[in-house]
Protein backbone atom coordinates (compact mmCIF):
# COMPACT_ATOMS: atom_id res chain seq x y z
CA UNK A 1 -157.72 -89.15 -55.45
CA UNK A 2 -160.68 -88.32 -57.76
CA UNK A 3 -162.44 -85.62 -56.21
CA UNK A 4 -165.52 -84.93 -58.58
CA UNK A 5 -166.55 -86.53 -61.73
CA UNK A 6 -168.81 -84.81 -64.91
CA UNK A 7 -170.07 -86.27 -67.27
CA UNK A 8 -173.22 -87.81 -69.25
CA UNK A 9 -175.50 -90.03 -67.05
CA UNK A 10 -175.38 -93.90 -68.58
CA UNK A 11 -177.35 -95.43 -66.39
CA UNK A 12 -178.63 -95.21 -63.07
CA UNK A 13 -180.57 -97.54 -60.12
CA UNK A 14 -180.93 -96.86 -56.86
CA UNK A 15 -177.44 -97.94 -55.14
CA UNK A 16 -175.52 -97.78 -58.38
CA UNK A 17 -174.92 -95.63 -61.86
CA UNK A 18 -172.72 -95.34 -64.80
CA UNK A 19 -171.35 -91.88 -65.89
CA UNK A 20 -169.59 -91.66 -69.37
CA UNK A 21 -166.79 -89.18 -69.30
CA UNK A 22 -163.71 -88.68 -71.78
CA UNK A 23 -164.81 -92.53 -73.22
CA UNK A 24 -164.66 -94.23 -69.81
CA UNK A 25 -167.92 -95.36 -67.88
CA UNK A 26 -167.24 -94.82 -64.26
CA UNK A 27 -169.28 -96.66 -61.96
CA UNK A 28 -170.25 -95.17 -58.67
CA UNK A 29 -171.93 -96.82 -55.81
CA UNK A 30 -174.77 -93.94 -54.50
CA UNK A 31 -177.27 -93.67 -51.71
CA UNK A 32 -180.94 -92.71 -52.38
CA UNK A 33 -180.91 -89.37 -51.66
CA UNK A 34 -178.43 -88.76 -54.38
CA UNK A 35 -179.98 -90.97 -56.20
CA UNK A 36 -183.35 -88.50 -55.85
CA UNK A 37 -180.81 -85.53 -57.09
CA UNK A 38 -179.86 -87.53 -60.55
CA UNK A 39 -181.05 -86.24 -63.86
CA UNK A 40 -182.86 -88.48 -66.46
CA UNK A 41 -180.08 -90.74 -68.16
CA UNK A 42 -178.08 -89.34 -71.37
CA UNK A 43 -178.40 -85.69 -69.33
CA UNK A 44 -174.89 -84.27 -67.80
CA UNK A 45 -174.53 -84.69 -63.98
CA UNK A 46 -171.55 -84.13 -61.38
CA UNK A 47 -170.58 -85.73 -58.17
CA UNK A 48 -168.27 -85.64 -55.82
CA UNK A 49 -166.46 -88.80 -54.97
CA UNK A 50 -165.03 -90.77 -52.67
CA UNK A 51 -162.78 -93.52 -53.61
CA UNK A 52 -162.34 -96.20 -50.93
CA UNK A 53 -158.99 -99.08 -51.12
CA UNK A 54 -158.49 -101.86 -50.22
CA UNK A 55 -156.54 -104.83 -50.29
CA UNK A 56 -158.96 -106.20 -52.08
CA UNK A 57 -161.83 -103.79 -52.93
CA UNK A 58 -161.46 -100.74 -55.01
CA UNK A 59 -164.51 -98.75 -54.77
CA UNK A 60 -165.77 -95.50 -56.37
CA UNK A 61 -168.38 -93.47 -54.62
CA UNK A 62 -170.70 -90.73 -55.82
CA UNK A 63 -172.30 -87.83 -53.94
CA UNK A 64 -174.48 -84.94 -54.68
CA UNK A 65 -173.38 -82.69 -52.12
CA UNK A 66 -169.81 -82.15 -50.35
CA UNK A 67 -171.37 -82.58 -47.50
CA UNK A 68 -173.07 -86.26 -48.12
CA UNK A 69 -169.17 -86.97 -48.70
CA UNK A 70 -167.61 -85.27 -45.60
CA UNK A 71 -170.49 -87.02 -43.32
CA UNK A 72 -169.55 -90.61 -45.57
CA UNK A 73 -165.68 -89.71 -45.07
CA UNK A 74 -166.33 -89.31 -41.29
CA UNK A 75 -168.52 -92.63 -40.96
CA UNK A 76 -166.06 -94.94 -42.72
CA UNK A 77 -163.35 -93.83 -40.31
CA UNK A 78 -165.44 -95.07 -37.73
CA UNK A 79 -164.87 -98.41 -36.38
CA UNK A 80 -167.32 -101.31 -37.47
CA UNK A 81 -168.78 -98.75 -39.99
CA UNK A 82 -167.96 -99.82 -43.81
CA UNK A 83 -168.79 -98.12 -47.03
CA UNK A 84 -172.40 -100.07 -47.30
CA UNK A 85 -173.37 -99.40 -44.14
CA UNK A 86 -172.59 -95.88 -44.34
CA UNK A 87 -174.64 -95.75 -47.89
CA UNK A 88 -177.53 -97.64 -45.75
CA UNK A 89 -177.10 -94.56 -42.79
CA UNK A 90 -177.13 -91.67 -45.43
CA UNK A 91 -180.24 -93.64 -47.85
CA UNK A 92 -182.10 -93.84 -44.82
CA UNK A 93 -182.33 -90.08 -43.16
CA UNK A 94 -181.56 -86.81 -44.04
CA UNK A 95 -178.06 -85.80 -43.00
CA UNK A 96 -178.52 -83.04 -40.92
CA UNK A 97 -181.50 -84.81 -39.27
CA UNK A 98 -178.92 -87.65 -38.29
CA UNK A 99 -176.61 -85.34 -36.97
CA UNK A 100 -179.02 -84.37 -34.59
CA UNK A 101 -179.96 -87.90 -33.54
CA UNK A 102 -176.11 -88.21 -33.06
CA UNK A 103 -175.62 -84.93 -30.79
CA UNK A 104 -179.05 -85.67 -28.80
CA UNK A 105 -178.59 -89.35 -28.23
CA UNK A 106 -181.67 -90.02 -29.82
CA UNK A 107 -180.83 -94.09 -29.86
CA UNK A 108 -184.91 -94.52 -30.77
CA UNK A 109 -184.24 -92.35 -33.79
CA UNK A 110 -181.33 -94.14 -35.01
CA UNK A 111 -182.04 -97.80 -34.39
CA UNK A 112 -184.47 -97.25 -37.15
CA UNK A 113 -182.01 -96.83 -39.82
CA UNK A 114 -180.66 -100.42 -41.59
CA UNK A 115 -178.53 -102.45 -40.00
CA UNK A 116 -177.86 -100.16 -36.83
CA UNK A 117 -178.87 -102.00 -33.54
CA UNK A 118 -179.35 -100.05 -30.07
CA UNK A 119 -175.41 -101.20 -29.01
CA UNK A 120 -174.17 -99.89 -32.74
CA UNK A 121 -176.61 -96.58 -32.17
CA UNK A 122 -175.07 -96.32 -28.70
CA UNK A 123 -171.60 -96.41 -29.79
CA UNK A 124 -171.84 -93.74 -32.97
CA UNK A 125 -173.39 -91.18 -30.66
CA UNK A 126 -169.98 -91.74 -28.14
CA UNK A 127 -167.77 -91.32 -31.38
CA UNK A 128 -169.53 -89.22 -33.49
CA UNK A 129 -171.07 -86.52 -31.13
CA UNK A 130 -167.59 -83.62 -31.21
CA UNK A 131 -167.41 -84.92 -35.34
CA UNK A 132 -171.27 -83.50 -36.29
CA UNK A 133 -171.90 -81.34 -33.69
CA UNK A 134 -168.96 -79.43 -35.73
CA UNK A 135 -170.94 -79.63 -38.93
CA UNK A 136 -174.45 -78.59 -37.48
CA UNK A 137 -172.73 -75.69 -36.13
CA UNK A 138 -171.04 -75.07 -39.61
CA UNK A 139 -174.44 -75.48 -41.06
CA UNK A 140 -175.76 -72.99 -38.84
CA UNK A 141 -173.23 -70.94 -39.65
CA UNK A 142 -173.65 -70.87 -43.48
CA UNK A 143 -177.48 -70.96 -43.48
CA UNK A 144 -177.87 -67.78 -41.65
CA UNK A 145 -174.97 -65.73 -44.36
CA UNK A 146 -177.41 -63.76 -46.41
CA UNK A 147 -175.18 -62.10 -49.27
CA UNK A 148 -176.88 -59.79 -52.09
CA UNK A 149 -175.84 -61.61 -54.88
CA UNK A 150 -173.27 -60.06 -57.19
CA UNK A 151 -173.82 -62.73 -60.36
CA UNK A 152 -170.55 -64.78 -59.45
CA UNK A 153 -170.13 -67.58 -57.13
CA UNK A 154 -167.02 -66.90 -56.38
CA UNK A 155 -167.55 -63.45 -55.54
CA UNK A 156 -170.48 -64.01 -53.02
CA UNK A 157 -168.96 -66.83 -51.34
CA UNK A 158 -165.51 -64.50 -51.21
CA UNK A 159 -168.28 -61.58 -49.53
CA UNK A 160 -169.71 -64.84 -47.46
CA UNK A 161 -166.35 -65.52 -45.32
CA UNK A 162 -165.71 -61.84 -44.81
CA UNK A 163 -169.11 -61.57 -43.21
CA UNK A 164 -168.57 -64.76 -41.12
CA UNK A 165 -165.45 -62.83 -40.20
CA UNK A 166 -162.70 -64.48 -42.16
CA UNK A 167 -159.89 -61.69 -43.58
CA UNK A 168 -160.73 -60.36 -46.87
CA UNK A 169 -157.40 -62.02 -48.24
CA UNK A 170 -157.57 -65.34 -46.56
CA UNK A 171 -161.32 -65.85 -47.63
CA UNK A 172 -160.05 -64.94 -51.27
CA UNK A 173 -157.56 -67.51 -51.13
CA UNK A 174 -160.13 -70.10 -49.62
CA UNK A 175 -162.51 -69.76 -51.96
CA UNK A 176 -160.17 -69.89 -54.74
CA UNK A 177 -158.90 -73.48 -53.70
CA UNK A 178 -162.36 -74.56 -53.38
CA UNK A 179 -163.21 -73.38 -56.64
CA UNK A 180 -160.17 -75.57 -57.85
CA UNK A 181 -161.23 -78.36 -55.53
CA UNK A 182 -165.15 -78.56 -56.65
CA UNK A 183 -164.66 -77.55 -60.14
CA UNK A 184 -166.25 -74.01 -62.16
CA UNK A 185 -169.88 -75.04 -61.77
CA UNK A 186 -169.89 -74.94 -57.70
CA UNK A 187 -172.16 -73.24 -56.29
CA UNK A 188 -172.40 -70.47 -54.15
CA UNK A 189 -173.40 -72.49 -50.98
CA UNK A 190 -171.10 -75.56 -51.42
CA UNK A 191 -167.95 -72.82 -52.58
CA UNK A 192 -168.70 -71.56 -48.39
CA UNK A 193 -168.94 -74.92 -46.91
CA UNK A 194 -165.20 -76.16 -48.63
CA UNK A 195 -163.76 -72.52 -47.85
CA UNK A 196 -164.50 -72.65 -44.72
CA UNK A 197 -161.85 -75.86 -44.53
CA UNK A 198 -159.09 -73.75 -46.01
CA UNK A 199 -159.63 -70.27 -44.20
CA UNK A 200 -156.48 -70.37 -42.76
């Protein structure tokens, strides 16, 4: 699985760019909100990614945040839900602003997003609700960690999970393998979010 991808920007439109790394042009399908994120082409940028197969589609997609990918992960795995139609859902509102539409049932909300009808809207708020009421209580949880800053990532996001009560040595080790996971330029915030997944 290729997890995050760096390199120089090629090109870029709104659904779709080109990133040049190690002589190979990777193309990446993208929604608009990471499209907003980009740099100017022939500048350095890094996504995460989500590759989706097929039978017969091979797929690589791009994401400026962990998060945009954990809330695409969890919409594909719904049924009647595809990769395009998740890009559509994510172009179209803010993430954590969707998550609330999901947990309050907010079917007037949603049906305004592309290609979701009231009986679609209906259905994601039955299958979704446990999924991102999970995150917006992770996201509560993160935004209220204030940390003095020590100069290293690691190191605050280590002092992070201690203060959000994780042990000392399993936040260590958690924010270790997200450091490997998300590469030596995560930050601070997204370093909490993918230790959190490994605090055991």
């Amino acid at each position: 699985m290729i997890e995050f991808l760096k390199g120089s920007l090629l090109s870029k439109e709104p659904n779709h760019i080109v990133v040049m790394t190690g002589g190979i042009g990777f193309g990446l399908e993208i929604s608009l909100a990471t499209y907003d994120a980009l740099p100017d082409n022939g500048e350095e940028c890094g996504l995460f990614t989500y590759l989706y197969v097929r039978e017969d589609t091979l797929l690589l997609f791009g994401f400026a945040t962990s998060e945009e990918r954990d809330i695409f992960n969890i919409l594909i795995n719904t049924s009647g839900i595809g990769p395009k139609l998740s890009l559509h859902i994510l172009s179209g509102m803010p993430i954590e602003e969707f998550a609330t539409a999901i947990a309050s049932h907010d079917i007037q909300k949603l049906v305004t997003l592309p290609g979701i009808g009231k009986k679609t809207a209906e259905r994601l708020c039955v299958e979704l609700k446990d999924k991102l009421n999970a995150f917006l209580r992770l996201k509560q949880e993160t935004s209220h960690v204030r940390i003095p800053s020590t100069g290293s990532p690691l190191e605050d996001a280590i002092s992070a999970l201690v203060a959000l009560g994780v042990k000392p040595p399993h936040a260590e080790k958690a924010v270790l393998t997200a450091s490997h996971l998300l590469g030596g330029d995560a930050s601070t915030e997204d370093l909490i979010k993918e230790g959190l997944k490994h605090r055991r």
